[in-house]
Structure formats: structure tokens, C-alpha cells
C-alpha atoms as a PDB file:
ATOM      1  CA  UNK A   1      28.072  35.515  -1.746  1.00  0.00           C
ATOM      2  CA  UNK A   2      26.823  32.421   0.362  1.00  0.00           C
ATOM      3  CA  UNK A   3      25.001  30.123  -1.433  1.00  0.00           C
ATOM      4  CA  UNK A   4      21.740  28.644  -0.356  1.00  0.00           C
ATOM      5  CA  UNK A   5      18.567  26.471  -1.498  1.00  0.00           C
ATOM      6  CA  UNK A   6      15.659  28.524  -1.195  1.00  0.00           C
ATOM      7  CA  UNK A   7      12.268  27.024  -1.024  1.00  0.00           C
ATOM      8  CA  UNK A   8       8.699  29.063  -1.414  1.00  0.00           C
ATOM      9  CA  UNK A   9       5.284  27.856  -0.939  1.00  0.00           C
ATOM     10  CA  UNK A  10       2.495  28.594  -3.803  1.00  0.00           C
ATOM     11  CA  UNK A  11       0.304  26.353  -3.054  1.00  0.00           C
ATOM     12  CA  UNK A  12      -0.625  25.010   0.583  1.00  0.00           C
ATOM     13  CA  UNK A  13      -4.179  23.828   0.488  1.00  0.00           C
ATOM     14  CA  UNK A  14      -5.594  19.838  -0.166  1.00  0.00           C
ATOM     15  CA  UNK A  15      -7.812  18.542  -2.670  1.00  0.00           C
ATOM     16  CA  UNK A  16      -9.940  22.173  -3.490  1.00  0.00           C
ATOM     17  CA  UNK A  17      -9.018  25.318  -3.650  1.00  0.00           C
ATOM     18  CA  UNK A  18     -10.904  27.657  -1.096  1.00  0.00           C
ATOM     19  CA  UNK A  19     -10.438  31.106  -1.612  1.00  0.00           C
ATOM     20  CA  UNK A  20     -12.684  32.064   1.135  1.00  0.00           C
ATOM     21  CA  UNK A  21     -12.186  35.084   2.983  1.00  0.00           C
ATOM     22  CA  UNK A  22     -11.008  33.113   6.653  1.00  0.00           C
ATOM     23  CA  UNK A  23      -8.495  31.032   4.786  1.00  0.00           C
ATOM     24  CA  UNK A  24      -6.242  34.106   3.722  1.00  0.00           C
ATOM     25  CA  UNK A  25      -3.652  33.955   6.213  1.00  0.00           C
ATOM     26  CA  UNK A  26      -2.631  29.970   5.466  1.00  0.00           C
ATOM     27  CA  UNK A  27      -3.577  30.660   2.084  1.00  0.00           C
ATOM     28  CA  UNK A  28      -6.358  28.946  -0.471  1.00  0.00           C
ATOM     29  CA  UNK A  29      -4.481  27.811  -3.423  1.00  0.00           C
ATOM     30  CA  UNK A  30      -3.468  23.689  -4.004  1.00  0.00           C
ATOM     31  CA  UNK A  31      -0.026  22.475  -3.832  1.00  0.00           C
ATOM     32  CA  UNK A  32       2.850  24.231  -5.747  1.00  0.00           C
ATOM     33  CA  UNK A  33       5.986  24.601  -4.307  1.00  0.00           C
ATOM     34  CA  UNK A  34       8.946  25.942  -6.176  1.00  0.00           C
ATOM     35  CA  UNK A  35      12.861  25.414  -5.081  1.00  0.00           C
ATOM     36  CA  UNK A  36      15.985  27.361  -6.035  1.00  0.00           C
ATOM     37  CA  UNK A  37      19.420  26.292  -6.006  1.00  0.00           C
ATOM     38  CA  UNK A  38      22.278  29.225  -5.914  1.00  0.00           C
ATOM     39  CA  UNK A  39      23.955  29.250  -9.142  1.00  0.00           C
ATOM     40  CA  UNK A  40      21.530  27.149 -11.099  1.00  0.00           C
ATOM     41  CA  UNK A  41      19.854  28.450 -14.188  1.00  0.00           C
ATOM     42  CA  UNK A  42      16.740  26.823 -13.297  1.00  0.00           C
ATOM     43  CA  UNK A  43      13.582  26.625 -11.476  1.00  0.00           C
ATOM     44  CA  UNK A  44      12.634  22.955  -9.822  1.00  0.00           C
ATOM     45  CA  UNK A  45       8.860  23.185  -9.286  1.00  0.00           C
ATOM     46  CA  UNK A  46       7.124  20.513  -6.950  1.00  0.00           C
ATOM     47  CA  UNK A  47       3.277  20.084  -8.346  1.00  0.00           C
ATOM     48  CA  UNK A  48       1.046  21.822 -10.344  1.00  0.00           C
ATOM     49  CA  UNK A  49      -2.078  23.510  -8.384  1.00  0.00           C
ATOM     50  CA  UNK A  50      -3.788  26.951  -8.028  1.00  0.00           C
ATOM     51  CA  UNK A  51      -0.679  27.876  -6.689  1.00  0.00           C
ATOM     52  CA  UNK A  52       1.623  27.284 -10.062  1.00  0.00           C
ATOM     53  CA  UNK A  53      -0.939  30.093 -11.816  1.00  0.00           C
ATOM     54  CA  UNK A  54       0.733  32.928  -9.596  1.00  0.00           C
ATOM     55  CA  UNK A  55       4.060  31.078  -9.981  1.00  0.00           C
ATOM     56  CA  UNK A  56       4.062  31.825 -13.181  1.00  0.00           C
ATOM     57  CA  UNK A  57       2.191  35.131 -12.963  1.00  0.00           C
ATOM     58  CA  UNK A  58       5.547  36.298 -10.818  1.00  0.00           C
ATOM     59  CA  UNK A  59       8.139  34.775 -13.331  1.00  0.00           C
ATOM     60  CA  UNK A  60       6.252  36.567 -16.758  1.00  0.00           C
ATOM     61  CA  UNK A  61       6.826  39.633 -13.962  1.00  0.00           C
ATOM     62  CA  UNK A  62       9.956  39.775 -13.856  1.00  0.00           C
ATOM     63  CA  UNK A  63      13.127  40.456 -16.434  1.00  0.00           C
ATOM     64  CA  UNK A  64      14.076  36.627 -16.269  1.00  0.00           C
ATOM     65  CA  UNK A  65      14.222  34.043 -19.170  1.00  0.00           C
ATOM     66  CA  UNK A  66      11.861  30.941 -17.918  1.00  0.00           C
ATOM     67  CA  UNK A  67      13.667  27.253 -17.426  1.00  0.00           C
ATOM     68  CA  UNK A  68      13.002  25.085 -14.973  1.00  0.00           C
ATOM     69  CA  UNK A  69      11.974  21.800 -14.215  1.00  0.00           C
ATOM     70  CA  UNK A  70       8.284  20.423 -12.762  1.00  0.00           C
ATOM     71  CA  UNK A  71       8.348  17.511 -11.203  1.00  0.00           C
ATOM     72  CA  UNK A  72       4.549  16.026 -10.401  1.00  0.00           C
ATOM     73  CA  UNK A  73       3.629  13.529  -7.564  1.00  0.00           C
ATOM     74  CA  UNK A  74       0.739  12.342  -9.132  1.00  0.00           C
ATOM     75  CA  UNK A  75      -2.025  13.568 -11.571  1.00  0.00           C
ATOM     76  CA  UNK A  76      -5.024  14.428  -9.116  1.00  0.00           C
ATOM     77  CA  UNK A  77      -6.550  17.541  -9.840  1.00  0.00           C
ATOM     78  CA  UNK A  78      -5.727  19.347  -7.099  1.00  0.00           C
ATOM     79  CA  UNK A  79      -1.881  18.804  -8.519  1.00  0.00           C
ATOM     80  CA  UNK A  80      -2.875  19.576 -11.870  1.00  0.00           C
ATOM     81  CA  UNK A  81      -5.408  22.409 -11.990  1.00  0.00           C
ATOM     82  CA  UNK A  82      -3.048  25.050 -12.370  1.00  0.00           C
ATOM     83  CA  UNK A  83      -1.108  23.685 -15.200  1.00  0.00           C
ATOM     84  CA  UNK A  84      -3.221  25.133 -17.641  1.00  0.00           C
ATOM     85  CA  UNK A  85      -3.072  28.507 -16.502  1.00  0.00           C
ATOM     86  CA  UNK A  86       0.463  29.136 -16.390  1.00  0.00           C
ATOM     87  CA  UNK A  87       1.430  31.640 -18.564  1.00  0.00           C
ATOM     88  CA  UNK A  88       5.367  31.276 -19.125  1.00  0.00           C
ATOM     89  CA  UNK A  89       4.143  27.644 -21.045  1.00  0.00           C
ATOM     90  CA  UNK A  90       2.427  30.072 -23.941  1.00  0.00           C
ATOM     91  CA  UNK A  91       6.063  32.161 -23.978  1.00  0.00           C
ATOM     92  CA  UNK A  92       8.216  30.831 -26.941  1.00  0.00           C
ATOM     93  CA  UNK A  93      11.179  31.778 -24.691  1.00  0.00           C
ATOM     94  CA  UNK A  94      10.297  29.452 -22.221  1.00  0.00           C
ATOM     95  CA  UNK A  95      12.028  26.253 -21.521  1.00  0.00           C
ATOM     96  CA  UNK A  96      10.526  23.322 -19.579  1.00  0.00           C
ATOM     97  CA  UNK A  97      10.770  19.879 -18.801  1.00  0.00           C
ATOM     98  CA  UNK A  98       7.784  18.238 -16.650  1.00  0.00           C
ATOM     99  CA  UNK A  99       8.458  14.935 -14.639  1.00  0.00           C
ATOM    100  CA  UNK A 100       5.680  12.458 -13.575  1.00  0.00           C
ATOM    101  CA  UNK A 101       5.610   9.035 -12.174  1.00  0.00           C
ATOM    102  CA  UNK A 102       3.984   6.123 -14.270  1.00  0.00           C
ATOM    103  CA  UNK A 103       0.172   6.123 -13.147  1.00  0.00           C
ATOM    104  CA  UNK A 104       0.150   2.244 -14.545  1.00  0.00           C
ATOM    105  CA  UNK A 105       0.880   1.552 -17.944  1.00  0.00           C
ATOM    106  CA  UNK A 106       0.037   5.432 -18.448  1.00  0.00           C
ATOM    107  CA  UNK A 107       2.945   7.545 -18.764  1.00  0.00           C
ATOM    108  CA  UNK A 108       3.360  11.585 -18.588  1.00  0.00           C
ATOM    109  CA  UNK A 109       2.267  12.667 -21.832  1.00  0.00           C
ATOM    110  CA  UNK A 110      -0.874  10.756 -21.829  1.00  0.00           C
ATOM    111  CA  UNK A 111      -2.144  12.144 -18.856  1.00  0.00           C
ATOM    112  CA  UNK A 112      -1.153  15.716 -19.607  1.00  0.00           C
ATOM    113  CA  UNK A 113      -2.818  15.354 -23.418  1.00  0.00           C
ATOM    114  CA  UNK A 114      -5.728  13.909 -21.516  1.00  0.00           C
ATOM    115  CA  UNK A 115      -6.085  16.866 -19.013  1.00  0.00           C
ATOM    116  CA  UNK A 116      -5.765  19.411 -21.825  1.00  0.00           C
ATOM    117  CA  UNK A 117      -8.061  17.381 -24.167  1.00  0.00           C
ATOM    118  CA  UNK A 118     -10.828  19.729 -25.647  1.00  0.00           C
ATOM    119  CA  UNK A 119     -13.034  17.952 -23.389  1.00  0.00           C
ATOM    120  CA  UNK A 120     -11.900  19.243 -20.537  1.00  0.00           C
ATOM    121  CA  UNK A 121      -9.929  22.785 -21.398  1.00  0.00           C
ATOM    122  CA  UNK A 122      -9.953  24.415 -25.020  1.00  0.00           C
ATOM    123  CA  UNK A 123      -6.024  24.869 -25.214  1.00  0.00           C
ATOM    124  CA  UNK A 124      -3.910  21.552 -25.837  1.00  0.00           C
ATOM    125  CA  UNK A 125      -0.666  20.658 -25.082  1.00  0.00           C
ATOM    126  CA  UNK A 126       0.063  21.206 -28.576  1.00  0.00           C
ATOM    127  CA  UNK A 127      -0.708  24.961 -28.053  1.00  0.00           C
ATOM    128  CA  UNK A 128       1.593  25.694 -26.093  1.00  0.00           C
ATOM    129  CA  UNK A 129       4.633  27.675 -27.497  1.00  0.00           C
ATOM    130  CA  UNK A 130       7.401  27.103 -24.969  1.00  0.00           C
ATOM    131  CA  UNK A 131       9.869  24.518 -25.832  1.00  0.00           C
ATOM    132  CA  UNK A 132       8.278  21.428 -23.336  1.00  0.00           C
ATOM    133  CA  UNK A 133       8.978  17.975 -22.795  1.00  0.00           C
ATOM    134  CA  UNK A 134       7.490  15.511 -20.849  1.00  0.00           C
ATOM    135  CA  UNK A 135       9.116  12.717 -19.072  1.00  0.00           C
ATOM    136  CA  UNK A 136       7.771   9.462 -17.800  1.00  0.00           C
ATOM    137  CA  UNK A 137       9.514   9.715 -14.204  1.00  0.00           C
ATOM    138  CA  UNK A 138      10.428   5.666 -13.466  1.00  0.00           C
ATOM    139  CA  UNK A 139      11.827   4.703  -9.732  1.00  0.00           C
ATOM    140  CA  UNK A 140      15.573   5.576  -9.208  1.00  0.00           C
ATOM    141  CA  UNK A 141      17.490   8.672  -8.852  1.00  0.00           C
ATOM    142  CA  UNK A 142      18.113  11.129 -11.525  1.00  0.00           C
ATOM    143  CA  UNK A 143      21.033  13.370 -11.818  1.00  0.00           C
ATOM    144  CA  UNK A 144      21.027  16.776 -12.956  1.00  0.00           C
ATOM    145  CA  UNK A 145      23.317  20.105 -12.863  1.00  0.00           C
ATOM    146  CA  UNK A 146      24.496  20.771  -9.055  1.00  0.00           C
ATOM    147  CA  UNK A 147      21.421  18.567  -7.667  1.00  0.00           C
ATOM    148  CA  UNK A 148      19.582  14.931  -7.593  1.00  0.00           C
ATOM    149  CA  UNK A 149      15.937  13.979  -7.331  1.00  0.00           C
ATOM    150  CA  UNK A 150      14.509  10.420  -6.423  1.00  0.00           C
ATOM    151  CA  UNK A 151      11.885   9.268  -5.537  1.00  0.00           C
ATOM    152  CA  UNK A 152       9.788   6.777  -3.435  1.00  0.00           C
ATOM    153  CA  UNK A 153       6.322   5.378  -3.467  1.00  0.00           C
ATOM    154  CA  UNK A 154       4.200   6.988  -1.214  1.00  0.00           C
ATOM    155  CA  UNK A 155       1.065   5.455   0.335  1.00  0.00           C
ATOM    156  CA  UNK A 156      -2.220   7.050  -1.796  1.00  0.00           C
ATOM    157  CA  UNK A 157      -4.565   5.749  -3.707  1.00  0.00           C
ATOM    158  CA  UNK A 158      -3.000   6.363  -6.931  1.00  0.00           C
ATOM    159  CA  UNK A 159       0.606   6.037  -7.593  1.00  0.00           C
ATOM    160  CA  UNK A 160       2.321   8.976  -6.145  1.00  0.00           C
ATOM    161  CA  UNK A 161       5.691  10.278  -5.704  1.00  0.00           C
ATOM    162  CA  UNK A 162       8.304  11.022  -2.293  1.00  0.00           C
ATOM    163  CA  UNK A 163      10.410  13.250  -3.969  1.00  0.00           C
ATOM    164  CA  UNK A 164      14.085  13.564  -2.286  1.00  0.00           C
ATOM    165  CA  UNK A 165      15.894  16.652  -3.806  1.00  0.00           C
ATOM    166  CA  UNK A 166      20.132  16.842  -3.018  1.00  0.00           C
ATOM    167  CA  UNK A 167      21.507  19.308  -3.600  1.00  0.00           C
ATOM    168  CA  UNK A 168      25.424  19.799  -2.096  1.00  0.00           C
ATOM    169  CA  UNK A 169      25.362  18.890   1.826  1.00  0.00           C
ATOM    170  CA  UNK A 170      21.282  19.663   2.043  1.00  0.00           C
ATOM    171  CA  UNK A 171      17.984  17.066   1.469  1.00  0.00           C
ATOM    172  CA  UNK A 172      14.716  18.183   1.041  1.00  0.00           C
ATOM    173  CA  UNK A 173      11.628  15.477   0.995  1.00  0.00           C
ATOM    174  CA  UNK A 174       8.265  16.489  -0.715  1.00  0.00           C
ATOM    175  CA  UNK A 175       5.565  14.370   0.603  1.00  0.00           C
ATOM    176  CA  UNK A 176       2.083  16.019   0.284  1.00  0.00           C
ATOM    177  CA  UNK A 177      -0.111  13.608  -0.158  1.00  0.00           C
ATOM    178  CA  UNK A 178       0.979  10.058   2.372  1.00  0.00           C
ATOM    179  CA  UNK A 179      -1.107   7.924   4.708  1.00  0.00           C
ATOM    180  CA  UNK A 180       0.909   7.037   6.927  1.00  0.00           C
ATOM    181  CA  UNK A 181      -0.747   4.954   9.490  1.00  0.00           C
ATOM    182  CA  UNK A 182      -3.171   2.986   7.366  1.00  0.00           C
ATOM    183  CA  UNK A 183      -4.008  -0.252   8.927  1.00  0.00           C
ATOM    184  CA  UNK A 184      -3.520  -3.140   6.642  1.00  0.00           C
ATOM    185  CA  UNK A 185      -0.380  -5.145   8.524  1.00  0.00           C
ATOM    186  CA  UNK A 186       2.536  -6.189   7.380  1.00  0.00           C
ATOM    187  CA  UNK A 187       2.428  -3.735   3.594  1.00  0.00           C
ATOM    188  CA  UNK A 188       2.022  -0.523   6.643  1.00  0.00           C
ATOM    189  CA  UNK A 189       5.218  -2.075   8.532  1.00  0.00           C
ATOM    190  CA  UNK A 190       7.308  -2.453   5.180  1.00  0.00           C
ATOM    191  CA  UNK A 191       6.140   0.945   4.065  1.00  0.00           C
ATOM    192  CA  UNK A 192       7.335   2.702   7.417  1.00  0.00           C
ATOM    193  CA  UNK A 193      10.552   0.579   7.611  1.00  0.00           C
ATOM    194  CA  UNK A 194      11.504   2.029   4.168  1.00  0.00           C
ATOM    195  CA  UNK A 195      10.288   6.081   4.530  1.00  0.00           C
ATOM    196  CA  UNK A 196      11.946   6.168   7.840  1.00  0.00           C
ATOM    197  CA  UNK A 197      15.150   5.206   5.563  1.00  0.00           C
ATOM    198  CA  UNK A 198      14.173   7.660   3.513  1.00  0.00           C
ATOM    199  CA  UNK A 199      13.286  10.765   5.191  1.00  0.00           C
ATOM    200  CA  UNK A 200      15.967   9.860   8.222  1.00  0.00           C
ATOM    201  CA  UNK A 201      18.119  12.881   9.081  1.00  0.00           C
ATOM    202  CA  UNK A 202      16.488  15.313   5.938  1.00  0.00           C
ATOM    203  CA  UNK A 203      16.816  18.887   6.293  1.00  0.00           C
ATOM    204  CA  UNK A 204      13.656  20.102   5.417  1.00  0.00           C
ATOM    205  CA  UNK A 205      10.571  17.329   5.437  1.00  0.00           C
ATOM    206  CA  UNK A 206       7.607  18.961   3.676  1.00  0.00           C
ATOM    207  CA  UNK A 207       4.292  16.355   4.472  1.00  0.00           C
ATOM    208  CA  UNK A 208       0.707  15.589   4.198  1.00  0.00           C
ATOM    209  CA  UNK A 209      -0.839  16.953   7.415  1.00  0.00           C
ATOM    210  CA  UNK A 210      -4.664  16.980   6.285  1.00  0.00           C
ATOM    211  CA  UNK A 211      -6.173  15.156   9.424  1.00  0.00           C
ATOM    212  CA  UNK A 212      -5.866  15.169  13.018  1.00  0.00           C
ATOM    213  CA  UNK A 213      -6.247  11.588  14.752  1.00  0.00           C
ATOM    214  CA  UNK A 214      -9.551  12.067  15.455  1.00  0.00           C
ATOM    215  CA  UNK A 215     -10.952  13.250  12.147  1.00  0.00           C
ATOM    216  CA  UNK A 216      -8.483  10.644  10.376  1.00  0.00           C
ATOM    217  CA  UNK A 217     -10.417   7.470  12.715  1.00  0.00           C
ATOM    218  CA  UNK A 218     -13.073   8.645   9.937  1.00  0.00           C
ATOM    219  CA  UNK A 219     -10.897   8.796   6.665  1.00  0.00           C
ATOM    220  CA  UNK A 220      -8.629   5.604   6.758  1.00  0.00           C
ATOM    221  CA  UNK A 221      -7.767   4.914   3.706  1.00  0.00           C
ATOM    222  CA  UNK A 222      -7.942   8.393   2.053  1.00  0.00           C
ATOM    223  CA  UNK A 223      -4.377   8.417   1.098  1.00  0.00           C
ATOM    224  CA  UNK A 224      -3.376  11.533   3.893  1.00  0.00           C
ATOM    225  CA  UNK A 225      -2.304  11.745   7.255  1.00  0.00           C
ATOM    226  CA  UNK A 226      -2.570  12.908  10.320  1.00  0.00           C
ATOM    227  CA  UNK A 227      -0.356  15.827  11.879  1.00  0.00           C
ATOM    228  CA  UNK A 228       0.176  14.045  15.078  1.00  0.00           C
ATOM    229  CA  UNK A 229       1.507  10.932  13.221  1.00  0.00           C
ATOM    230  CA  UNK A 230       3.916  12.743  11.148  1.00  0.00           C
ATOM    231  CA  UNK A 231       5.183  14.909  13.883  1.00  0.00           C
ATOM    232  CA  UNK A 232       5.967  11.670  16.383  1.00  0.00           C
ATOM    233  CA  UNK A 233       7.899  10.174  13.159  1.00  0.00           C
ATOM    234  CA  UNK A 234       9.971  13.386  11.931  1.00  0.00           C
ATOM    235  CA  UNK A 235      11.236  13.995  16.029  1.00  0.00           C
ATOM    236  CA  UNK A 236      12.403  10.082  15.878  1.00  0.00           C
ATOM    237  CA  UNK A 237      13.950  10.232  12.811  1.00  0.00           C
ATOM    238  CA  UNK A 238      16.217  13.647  13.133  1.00  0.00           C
ATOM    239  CA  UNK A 239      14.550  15.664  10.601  1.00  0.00           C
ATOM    240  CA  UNK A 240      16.003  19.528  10.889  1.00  0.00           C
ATOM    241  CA  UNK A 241      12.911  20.990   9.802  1.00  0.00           C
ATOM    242  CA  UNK A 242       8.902  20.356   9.003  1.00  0.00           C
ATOM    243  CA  UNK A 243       6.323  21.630   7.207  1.00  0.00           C
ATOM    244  CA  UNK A 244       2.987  20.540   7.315  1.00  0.00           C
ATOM    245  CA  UNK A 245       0.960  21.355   4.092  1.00  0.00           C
ATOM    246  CA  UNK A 246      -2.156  19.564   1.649  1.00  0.00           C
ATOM    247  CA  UNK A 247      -4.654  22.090   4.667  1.00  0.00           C
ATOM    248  CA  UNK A 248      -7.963  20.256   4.916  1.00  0.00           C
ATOM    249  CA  UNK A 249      -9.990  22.519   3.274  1.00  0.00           C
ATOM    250  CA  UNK A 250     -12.418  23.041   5.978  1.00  0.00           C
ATOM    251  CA  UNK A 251     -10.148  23.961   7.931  1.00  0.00           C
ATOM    252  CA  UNK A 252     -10.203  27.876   7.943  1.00  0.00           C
ATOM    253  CA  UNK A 253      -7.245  29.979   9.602  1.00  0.00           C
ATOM    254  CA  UNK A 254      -8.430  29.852  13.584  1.00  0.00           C
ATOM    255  CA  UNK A 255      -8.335  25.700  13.093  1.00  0.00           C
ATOM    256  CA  UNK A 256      -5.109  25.987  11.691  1.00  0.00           C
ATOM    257  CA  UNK A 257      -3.627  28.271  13.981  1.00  0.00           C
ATOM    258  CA  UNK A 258      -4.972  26.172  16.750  1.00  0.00           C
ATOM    259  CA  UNK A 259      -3.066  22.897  15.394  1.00  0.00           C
ATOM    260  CA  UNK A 260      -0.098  25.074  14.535  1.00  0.00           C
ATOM    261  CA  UNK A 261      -0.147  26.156  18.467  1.00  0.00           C
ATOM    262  CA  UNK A 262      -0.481  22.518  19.206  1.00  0.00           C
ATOM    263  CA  UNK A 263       2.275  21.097  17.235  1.00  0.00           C
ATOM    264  CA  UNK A 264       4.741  23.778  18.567  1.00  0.00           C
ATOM    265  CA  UNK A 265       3.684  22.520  22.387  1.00  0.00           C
ATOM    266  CA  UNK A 266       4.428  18.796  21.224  1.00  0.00           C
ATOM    267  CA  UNK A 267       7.937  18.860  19.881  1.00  0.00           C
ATOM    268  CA  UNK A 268       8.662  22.752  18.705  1.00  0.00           C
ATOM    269  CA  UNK A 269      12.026  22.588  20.351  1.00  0.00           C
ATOM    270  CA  UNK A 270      12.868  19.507  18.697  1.00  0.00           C
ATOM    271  CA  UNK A 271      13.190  21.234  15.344  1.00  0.00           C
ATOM    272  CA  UNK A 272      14.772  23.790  13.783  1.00  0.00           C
ATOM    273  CA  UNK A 273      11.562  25.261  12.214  1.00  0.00           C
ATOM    274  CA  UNK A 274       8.388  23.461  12.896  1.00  0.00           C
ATOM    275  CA  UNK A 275       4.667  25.203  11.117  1.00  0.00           C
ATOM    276  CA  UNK A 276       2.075  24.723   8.891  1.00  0.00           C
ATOM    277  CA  UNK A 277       2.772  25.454   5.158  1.00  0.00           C
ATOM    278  CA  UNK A 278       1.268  29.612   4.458  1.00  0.00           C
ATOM    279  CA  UNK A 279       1.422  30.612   1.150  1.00  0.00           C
ATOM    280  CA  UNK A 280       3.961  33.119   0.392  1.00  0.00           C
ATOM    281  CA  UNK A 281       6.303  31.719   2.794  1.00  0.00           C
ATOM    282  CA  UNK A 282      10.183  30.744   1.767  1.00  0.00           C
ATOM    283  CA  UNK A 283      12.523  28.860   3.964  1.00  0.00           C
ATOM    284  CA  UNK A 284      16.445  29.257   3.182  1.00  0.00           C
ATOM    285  CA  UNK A 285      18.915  26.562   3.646  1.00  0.00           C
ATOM    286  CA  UNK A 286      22.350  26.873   3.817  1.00  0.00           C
ATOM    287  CA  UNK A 287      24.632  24.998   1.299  1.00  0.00           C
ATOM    288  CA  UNK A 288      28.015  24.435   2.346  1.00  0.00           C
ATOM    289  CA  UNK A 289      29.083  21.948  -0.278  1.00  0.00           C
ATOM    290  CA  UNK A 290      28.648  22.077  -3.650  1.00  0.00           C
ATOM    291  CA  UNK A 291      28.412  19.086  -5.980  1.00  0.00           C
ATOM    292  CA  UNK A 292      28.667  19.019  -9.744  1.00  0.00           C
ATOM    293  CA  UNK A 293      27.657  15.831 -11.836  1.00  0.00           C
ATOM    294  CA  UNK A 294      26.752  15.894 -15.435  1.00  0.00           C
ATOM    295  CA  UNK A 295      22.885  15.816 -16.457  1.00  0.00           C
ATOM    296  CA  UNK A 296      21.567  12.920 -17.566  1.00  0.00           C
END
């Protein structure tokens, strides 16, 4: 059987959800994205939005036991909201570990206890039955079963997480919330210097594409980029593939299929697969090397 990383969108959408009836076909829900390694006994899951309630809506589904990993960029609510709500946490069966970088001198438990304080939602992390841990995520690389994970900092207005996932011969970068163009000299150069490093040659390159130049001449600053920007970089740094996700969300389906048409005119023959992040959709890469290390 040929083995493969499979990657599926659960969350597309930036800073609110909007479940309104013209943003159905690019989908509503925040950012969740979950990957899957061939022959690995776990999930990785990439954020914690809207999207991670049907996540785990489809894994209590289904006859599998629940493990996996969640690694979060950064504790926004639009990352966050759906943490609460996912059901295989409240399954004693369930195993998880959850990942976040240091927001400070704040690590991953504090934030997490804080978001599921009584003030905010009556269930605590304390409540929950599955067997969880939570990790303060500091810079470097971690190694795991089959597969690595690092991370850089992006540019937001909070500290906030590039993650690089290896896994045998493939990279995957998950970048959804980046500015990428903010003007403030020689911090912008250094930044770019370094994330072209980092994102040269990836397979799949999953970004921030909230803004388009124009509305972005409005937003500097924000923390998110626009599509344009990201597109110009990924064609001059050999990335395979691109996604464009974190949808403004006032940006209903026609706007998005109109900057989807656009992008493909600009450079679609410069990638293998080049569109804006839909819910529900999985991309399938290829492994043709395997690598084993021992989990740290």
C-alpha cells in the first residue's frame, strides 16, 4: 500500500466564524486543520477553531480509539473557540497532547485554564476525562514517531507559531495568521530573509491570505497578509503547492471565487496545486521515504 501524508481542512475562515448562507461553498468555520501520516497511530491537529468541533464530531463517529497531537499557533479566539466543544476530550479513551508557543512568561496550561475558567465556559480543563497534557511549545524542533515539527516566529501581534511538519521526504508549513509586508525596515527585511529559509522548496505552504493589496493599504499592522504578497513569494521560493486560508470574513463565496480565479491567472502553472482553503477539502502527498527517530 503506498504511503502518503494526508492533509484536510476543518476550519478555513479568519477571526469569526460566519455561517452565513453565501459562505457555504469556502466554508464558515475558523482554522482547524488536521494531518495524517501513513502508519502513524496518531492524529497531528493544526489549531483549534469552529472547525476542531466537527473534527471531533467525525472521530467520536467512527470505530477509532482517539490520539493525536494539537499543536496551537497562538491563543486568539478564533484558534481556540472550538476547543471546548470537542467531544473526544470528555472520552476517557482519549489520548491527547496539546502544544502551544510561550505567549510571554505565560505558558500552555495557563492560557487553556484561563479559556475554560468558569468565567468564560462552565466546563474546566479539569473536566475533561481524556488523558491530556499540555506542553509549553519553546523554539526548536521536536522529534516524534516517523515525523518532526518546528517552528518559527511569525509576524502577528501576539506571539505566534510557523509550524514546519517532516515527515519522510515531504514538508508541510502552517502559516495562518503572518503579515508579511509590514513596513517597519530593517525587523521586515530580517523577518523575510529568515521565512524565505524557511518555507524555501516546502511541499505544501498553507498561509494567511486575508487581504488583497488594496484592502491591506488599510490594515497594516493587523498581523495578516495579502494574497498577492504571498503568491509572488511562494513562486520565488519553489514551493510545490499553496493554500490560501484565515478567509476575510466578509468575504462571501463570489469574492472568493473571484480571487481564487485571479490567483490561478497569476502563477497557477507555477504550482502543483494552487486555491483557496474550502472546508472539507484534503490534499494527499506522496511519501517516498520513511524516517524513524525515537520520541522525545
Amino acid at each position: 500500500m503506498s504511503k502518503s501524508i494526508d492533509i484536510k481542512f476543518w476550519g478555513v475562515r479568519g477571526s469569526t466564524p460566519c455561517a452565513n448562507s453565501e459562505n457555504m461553498h469556502y466554508g464558515g468555520n475558523t482554522t482547524c486543520v488536521q494531518v495524517s501520516v501513513s502508519g502513524l497511530d496518531e492524529l497531528l491537529i493544526f489549531d483549534c477553531g469552529t472547525g476542531f468541533r466537527n473534527l471531533g464530531n467525525e472521530l467520536i463517529r467512527s470505530d477509532d480509539h482517539h490520539r493525536g497531537r494539537v499543536f496551537i499557533t497562538h491563543p486568539h479566539w478564533d484558534h481556540l473557540q472550538g476547543f471546548p466543544f470537542f467531544k473526544p476530550f470528555y472520552d476517557k479513551a482519549s489520548w491527547f497532547r496539546i502544544y502551544m508557543p510561550p505567549q510571554g512568561e505565560i505558558g500552555c496550561a495557563e492560557i487553556l485554564n484561563g479559556h475554560m475558567s468558569n468565567t468564560f465556559f462552565p466546563v474546566s480543563m479539569d473536566m475533561l476525562e481524556a488523558d491530556l497534557d499540555c506542553e509549553t511549545f519553546q523554539p526548536g524542533e521536536k522529534l516524534f514517531e516517523s515525523y518532526t515539527i518546528e517552528y518559527m516566529w511569525a509576524t502577528h501581534t501576539v506571539p505566534t507559531a510557523v509550524y514546519k511538519i517532516r515527515a519522510g521526504d515531504k514538508s508541510i508549513i502552517f502559516c495562518p495568521d503572518n503579515e508579511l509586508m509590514q513596513d517597519d525596515g530593517l525587523n521586515t527585511v530580517k523577518f523575510q530573509k529568515a521565512f524565505r529559509a524557511f518555507i524555501h522548496e516546502a511541499d505544501l505552504l498553507i498561509h494567511d491570505g486575508q487581504f488583497s493589496r488594496e484592502s491591506y493599504k488599510s490594515r497594516i499592522g493587523w498581523g495578516h497578509s495579502a494574497w498577492e504578497d504571498v503568491l509572488e513569494l511562494a513562486v520565488q521560493e519553489n514551493v510545490e503547492r499553496l493554500i490560501l486560508t484565515h478567509h476575510d470574513p466578509d468575504n462571501d463565496d463570489e469574492k472568493l471565487a473571484t480571487i481564487e480565479e485571479m490567483m490561478m491567472e497569476k502563477a497557477g502553472s507555477e504550482f502543483t496545486e494552487l486555491s483557496l482553503a474550502k472546508e472539507g477539502q484534503t490534499i494527499s502527498l506522496p511519501l517516498n521515504k520513511a524516517i524513524k527517530v525515537d520520541t522525545h
